[in-house]
N, C-alpha and C. Protein backbone atom coordinates (compact mmCIF):
# COMPACT_ATOMS: atom_id res chain seq x y z
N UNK A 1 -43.46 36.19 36.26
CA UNK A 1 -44.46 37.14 36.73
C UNK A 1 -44.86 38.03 35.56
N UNK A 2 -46.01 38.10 34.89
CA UNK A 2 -46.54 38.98 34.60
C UNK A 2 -46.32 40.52 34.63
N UNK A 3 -45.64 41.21 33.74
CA UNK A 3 -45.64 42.72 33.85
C UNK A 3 -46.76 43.22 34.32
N UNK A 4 -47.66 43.01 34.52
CA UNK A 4 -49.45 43.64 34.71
C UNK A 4 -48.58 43.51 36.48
N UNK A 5 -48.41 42.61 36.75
CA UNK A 5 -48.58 42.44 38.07
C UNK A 5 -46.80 42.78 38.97
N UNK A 6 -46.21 43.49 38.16
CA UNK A 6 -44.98 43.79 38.55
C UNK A 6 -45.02 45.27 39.78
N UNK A 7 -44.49 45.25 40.55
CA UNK A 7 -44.05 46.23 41.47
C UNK A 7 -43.99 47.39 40.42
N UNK A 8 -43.17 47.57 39.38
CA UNK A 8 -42.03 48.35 38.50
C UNK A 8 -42.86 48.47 37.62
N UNK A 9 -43.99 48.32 37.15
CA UNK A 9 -44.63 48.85 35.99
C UNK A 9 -44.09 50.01 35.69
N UNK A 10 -44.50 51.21 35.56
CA UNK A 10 -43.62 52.59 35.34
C UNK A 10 -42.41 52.52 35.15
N UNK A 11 -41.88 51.56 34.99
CA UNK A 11 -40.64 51.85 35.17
C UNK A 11 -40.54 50.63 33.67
N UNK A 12 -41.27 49.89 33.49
CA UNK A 12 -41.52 48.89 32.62
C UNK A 12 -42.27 49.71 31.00
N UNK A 13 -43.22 50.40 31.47
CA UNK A 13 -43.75 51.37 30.07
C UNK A 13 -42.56 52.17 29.65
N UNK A 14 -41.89 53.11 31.25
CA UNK A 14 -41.00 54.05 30.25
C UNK A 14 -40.18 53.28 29.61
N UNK A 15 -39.67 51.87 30.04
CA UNK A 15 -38.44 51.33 29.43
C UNK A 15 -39.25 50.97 27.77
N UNK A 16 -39.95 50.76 27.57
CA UNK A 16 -40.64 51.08 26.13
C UNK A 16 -40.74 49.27 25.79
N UNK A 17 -41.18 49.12 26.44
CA UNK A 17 -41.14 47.54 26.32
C UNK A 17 -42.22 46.59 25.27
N UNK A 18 -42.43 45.47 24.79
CA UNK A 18 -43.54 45.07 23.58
C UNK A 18 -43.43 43.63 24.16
N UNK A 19 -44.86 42.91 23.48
CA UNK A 19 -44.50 41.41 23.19
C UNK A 19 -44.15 41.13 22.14
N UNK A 20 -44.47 39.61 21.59
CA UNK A 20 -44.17 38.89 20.40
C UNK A 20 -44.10 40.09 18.83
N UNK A 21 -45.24 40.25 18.82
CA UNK A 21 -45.52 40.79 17.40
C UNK A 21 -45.27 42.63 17.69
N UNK A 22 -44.88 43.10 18.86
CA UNK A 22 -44.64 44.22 18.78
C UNK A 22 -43.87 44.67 17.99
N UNK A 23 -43.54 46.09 17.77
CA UNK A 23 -42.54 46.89 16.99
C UNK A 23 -40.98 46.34 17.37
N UNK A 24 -40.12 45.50 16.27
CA UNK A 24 -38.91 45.57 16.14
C UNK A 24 -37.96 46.84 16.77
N UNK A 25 -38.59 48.06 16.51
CA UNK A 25 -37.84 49.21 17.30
C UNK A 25 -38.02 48.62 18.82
N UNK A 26 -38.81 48.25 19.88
CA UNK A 26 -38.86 48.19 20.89
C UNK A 26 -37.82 47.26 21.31
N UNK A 27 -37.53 46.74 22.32
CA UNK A 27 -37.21 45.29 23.05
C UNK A 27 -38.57 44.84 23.53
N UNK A 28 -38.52 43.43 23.26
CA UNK A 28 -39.62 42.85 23.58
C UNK A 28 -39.00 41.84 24.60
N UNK A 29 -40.06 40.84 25.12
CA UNK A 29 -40.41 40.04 25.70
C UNK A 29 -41.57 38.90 25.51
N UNK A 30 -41.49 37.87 25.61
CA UNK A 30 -43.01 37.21 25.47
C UNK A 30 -42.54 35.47 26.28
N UNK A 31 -43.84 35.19 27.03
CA UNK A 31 -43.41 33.60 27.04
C UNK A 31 -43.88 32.61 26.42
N UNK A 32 -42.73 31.48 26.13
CA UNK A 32 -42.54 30.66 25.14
C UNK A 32 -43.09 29.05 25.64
N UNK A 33 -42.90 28.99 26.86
CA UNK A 33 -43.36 27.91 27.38
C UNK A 33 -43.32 28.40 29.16
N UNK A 34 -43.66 27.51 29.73
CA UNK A 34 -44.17 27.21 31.22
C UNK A 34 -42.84 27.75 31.77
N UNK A 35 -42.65 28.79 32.62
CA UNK A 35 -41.32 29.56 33.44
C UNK A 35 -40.42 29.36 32.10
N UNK A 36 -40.59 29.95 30.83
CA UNK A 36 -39.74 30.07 29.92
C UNK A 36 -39.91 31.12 28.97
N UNK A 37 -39.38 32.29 28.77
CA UNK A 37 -39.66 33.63 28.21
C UNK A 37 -38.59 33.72 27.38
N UNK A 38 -38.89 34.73 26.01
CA UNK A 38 -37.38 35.08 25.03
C UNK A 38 -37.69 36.67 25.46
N UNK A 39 -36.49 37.20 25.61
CA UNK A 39 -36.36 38.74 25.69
C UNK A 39 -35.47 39.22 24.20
N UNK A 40 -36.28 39.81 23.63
CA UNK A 40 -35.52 39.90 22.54
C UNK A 40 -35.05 41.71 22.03
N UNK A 41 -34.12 41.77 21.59
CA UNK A 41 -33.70 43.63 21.47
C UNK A 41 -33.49 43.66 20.34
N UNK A 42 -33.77 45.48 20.15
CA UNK A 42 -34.20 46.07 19.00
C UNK A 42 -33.57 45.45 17.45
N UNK A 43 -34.51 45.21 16.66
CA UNK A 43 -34.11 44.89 15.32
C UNK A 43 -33.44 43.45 15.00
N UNK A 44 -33.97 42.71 16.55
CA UNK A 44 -32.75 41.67 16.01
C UNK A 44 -31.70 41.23 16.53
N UNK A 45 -30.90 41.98 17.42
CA UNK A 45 -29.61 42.17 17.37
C UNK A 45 -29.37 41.01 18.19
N UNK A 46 -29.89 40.93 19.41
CA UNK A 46 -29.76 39.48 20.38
C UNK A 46 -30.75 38.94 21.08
N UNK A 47 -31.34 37.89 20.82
CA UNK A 47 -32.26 37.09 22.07
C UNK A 47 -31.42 36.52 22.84
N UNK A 48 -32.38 36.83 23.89
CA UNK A 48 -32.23 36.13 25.13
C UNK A 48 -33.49 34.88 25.52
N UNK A 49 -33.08 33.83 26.17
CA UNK A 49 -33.77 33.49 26.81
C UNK A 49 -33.58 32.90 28.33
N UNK A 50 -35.04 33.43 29.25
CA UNK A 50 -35.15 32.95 30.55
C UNK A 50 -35.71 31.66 30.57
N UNK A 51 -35.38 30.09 31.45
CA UNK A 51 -35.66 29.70 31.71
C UNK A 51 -35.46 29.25 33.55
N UNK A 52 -36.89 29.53 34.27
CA UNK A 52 -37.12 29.31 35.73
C UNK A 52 -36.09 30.62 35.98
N UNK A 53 -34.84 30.73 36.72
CA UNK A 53 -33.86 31.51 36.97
C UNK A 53 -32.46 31.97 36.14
N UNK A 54 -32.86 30.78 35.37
CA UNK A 54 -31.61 31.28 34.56
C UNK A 54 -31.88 32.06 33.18
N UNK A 55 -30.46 32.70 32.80
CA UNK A 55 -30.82 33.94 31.59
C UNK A 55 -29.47 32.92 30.53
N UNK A 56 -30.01 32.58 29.76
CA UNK A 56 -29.33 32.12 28.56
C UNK A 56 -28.91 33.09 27.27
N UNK A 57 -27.59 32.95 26.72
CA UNK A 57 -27.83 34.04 25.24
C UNK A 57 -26.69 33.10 24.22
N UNK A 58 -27.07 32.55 23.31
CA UNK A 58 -26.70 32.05 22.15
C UNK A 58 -26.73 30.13 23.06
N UNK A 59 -27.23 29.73 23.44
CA UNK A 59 -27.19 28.40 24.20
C UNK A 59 -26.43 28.34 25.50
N UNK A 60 -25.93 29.73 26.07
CA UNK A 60 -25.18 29.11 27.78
C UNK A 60 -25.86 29.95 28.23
N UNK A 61 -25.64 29.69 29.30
CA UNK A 61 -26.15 29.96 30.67
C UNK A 61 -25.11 31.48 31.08
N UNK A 62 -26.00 32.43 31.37
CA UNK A 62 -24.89 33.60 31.34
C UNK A 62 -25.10 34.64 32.69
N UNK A 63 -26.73 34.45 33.18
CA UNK A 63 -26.48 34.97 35.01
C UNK A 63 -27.74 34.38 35.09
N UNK A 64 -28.43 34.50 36.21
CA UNK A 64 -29.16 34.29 36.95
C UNK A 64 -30.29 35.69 37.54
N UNK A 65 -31.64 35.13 37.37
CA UNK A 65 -32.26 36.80 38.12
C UNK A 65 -33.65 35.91 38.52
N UNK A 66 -34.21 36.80 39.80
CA UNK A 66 -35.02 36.14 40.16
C UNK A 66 -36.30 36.60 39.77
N UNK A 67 -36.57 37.55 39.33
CA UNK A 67 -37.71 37.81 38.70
C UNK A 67 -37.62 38.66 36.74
N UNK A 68 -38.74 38.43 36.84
CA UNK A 68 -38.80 39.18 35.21
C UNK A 68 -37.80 40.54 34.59
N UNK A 69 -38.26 41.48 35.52
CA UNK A 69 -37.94 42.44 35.73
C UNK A 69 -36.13 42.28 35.82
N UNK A 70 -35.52 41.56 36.94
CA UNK A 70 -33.72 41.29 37.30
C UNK A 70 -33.54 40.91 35.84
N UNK A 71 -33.99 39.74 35.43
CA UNK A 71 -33.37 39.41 34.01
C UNK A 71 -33.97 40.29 33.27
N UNK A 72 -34.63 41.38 32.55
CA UNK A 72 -34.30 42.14 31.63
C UNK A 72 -33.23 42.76 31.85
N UNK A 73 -33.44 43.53 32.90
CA UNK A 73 -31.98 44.38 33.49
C UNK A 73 -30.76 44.02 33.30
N UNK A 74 -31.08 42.76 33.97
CA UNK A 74 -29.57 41.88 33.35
C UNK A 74 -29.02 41.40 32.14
N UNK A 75 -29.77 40.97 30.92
CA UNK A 75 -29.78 40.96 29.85
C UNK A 75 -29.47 42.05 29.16
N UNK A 76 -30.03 43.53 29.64
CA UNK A 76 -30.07 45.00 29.05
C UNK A 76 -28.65 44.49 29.06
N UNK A 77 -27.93 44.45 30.06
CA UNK A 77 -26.53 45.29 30.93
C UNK A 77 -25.38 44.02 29.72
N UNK A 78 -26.25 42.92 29.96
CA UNK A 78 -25.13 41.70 29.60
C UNK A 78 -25.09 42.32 27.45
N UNK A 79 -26.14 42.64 26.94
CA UNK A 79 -26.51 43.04 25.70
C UNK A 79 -25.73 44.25 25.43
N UNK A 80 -25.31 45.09 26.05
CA UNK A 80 -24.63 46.21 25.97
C UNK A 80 -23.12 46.11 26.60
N UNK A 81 -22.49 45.58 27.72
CA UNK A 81 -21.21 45.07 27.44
C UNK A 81 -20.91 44.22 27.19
N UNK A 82 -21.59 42.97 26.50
CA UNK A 82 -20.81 41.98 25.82
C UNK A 82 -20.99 41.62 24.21
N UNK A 83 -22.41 42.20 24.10
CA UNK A 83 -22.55 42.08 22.59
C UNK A 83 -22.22 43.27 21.96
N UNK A 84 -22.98 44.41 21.91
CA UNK A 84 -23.00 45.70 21.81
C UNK A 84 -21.47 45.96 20.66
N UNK A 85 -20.04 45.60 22.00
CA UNK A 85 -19.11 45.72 21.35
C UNK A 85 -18.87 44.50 19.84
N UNK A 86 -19.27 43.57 19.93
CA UNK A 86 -18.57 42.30 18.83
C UNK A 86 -19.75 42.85 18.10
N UNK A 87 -20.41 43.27 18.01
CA UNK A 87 -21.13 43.74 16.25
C UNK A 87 -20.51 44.62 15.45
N UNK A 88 -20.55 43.86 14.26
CA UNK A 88 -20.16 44.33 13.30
C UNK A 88 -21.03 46.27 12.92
N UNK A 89 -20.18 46.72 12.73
CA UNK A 89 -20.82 48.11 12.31
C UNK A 89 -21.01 48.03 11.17
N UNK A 90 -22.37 48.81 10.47
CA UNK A 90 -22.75 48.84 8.91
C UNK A 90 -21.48 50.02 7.92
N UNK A 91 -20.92 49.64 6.65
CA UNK A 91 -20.38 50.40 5.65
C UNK A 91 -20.78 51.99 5.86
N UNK A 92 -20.73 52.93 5.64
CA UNK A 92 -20.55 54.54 5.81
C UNK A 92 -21.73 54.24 4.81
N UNK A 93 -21.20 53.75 3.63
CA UNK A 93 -22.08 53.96 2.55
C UNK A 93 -23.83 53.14 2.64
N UNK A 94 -23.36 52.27 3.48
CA UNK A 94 -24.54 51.50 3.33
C UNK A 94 -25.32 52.26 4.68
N UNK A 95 -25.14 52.56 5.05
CA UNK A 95 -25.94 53.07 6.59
C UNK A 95 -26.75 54.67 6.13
N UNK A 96 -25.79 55.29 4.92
CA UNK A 96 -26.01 56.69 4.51
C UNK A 96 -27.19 56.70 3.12
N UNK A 97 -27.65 55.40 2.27
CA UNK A 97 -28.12 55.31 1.51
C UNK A 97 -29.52 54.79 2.06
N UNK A 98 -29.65 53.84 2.99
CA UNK A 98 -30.80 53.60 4.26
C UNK A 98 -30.83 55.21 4.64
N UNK A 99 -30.26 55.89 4.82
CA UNK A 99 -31.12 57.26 5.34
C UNK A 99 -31.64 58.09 4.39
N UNK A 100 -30.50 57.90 3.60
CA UNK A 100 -31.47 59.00 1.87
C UNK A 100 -32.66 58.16 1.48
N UNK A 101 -32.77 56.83 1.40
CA UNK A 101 -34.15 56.13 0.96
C UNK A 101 -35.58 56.67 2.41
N UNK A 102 -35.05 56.66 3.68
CA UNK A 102 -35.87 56.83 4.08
C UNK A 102 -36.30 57.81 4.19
N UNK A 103 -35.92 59.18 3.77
CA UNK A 103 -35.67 60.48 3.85
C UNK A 103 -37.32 60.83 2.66
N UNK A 104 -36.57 59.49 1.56
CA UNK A 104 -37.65 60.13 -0.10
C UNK A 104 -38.89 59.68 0.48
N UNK A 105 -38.93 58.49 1.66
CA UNK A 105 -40.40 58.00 1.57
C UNK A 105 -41.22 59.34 2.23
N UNK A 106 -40.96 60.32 2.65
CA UNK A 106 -41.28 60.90 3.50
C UNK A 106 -42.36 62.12 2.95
């Protein structure tokens, strides 16, 4: 289903949502083929993909949602307690030198 045509719009803008070529800061969404969508989150960190009902993340099969809207949610939820924790955190130093560079562009 189409976000245009979702119940939850409002609830879809505040979640700050993009397609394909949107801003990396956002989570996006876009479809890839016929009942087949990638949901993808900020910077990278994990795609997802929906195909028909099912929500896939690295090649399995990981829940089920029946509309657009259930699998982001579900993906959000599955992206934050199951990946969230196994990432690697960036060096002190390396995370603090990304902020002084972005600091000079300014």
């Amino acid at each position: 289903m189409s976000v245009e045509r979702d119940g939850h719009l409002r609830r879809w803008l505040a979640f700050g949502y993009g397609g394909k070529t949107s801003s990396p800061g956002t989570w996006r969404y876009w479809k890839t083929a016929e009942r087949t969508w990638t949901i993808a989150f900020l910077h990278g960190l994990a795609e997802f993909e929906r195909r028909h009902r099912s929500i896939f993340y690295q090649g399995e099969e990981i829940l089920t949602a029946a509309t657009q809207w259930d699998a982001t949610w579900k993906a959000v939820g599955y992206f934050y307690s199951h990946v969230v924790p196994k990432l690697q955190a960036l060096p002190m130093n390396q995370s603090r030198s990304a902020f002084d560079s972005s600091r000079a562009m300014t």
